[in-house]
Protein backbone atom coordinates (compact mmCIF):
# COMPACT_ATOMS: atom_id res chain seq x y z
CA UNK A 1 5.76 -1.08 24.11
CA UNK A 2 7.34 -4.40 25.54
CA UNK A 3 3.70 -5.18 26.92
CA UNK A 4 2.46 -5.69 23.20
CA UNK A 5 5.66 -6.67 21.13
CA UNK A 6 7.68 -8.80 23.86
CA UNK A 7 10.92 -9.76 22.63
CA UNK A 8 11.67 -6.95 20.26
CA UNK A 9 13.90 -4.22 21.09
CA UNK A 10 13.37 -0.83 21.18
CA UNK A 11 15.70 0.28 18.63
CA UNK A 12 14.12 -2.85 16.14
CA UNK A 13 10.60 -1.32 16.37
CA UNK A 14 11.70 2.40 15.53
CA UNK A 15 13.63 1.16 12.99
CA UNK A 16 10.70 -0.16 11.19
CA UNK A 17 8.50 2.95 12.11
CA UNK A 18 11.14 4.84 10.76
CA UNK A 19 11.70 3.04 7.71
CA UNK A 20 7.85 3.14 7.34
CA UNK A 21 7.35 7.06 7.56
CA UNK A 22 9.89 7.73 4.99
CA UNK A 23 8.06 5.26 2.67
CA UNK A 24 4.94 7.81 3.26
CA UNK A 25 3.34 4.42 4.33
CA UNK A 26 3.20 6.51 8.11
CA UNK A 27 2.72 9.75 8.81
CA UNK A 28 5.49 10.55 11.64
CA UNK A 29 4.02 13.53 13.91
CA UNK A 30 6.66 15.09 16.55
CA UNK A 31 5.31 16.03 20.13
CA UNK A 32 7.35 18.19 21.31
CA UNK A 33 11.51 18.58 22.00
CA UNK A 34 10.91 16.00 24.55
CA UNK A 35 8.40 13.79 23.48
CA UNK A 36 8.44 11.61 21.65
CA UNK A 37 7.10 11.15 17.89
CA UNK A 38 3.66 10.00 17.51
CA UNK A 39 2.87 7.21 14.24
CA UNK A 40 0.05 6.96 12.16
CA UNK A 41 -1.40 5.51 9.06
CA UNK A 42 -1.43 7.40 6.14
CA UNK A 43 -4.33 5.52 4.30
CA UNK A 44 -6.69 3.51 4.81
CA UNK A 45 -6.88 -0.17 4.40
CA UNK A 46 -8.75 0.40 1.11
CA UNK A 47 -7.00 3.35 0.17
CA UNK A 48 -3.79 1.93 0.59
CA UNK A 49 -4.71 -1.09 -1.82
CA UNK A 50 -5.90 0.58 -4.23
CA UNK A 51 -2.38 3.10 -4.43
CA UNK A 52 0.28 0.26 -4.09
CA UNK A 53 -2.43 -1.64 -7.15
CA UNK A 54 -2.21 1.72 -9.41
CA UNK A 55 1.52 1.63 -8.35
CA UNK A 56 2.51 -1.48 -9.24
CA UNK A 57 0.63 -1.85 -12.40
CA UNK A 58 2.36 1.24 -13.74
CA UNK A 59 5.84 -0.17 -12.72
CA UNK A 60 4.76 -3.48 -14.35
CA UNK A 61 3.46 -1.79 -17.62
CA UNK A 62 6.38 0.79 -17.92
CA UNK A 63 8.95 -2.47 -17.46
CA UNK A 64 7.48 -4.73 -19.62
CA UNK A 65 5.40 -2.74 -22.17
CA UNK A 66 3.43 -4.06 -24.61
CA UNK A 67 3.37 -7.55 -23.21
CA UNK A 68 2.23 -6.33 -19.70
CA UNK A 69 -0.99 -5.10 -21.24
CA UNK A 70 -1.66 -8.70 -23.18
CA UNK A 71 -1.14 -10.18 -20.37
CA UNK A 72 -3.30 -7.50 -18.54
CA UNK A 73 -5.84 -8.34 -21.35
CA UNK A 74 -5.73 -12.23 -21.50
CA UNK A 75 -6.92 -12.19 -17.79
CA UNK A 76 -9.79 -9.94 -18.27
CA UNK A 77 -10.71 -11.84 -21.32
CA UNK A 78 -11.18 -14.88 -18.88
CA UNK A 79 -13.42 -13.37 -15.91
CA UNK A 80 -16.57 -14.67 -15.37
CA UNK A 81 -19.39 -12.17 -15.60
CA UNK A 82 -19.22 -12.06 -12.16
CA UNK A 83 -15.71 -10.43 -11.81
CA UNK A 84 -16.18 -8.15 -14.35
CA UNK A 85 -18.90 -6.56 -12.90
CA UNK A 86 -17.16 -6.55 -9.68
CA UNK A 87 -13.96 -4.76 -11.51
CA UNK A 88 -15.95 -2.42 -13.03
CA UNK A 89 -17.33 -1.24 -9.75
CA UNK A 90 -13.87 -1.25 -8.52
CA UNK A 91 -12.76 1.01 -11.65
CA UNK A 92 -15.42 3.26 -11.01
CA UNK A 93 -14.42 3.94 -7.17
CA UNK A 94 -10.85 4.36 -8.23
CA UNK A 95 -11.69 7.43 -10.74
């Protein structure tokens, strides 16, 4: 590990990693009472995007109601053509 993070301690790194799995962001995968636990990405790049987007628009909508969505709306109201064919494609994938 020191060959590809020099300077950060041990303990720093599984920190994070830790920290990381219990935010289901990794998926932590024990190898054995003596080895140690294996790390790995629970999405995709895409996939991951597109969860933390539906996340945080919900947590924005349920915190700010009404006025969330007219703001929501004012900025669709001002895409180009352009975008809003793009979004829609984007809407699409996410169903």
């Amino acid at each position: 590990m020191n060959q590809r993070m020099p300077g950060l301690a041990y303990t720093t790194v599984m920190t994070v990693l830790n920290r990381l799995a219990e935010k289901r962001l990794l998926v932590a995968e024990r190898m054995g009472h003596q080895r140690p636990t294996r790390y790995r990405v629970r999405w995709a790049p895409e996939a991951f995007l597109a969860e933390a987007s539906s996340r945080g628009a919900e947590e924005f909508i349920q915190r700010y109601g009404d006025a969330a969505l007219a703001a929501f709306a004012a900025r669709l109201d001002a895409l180009t053509p352009e975008q809003r064919e793009r979004l829609r494609k984007l809407a699409e994938r996410q169903r």
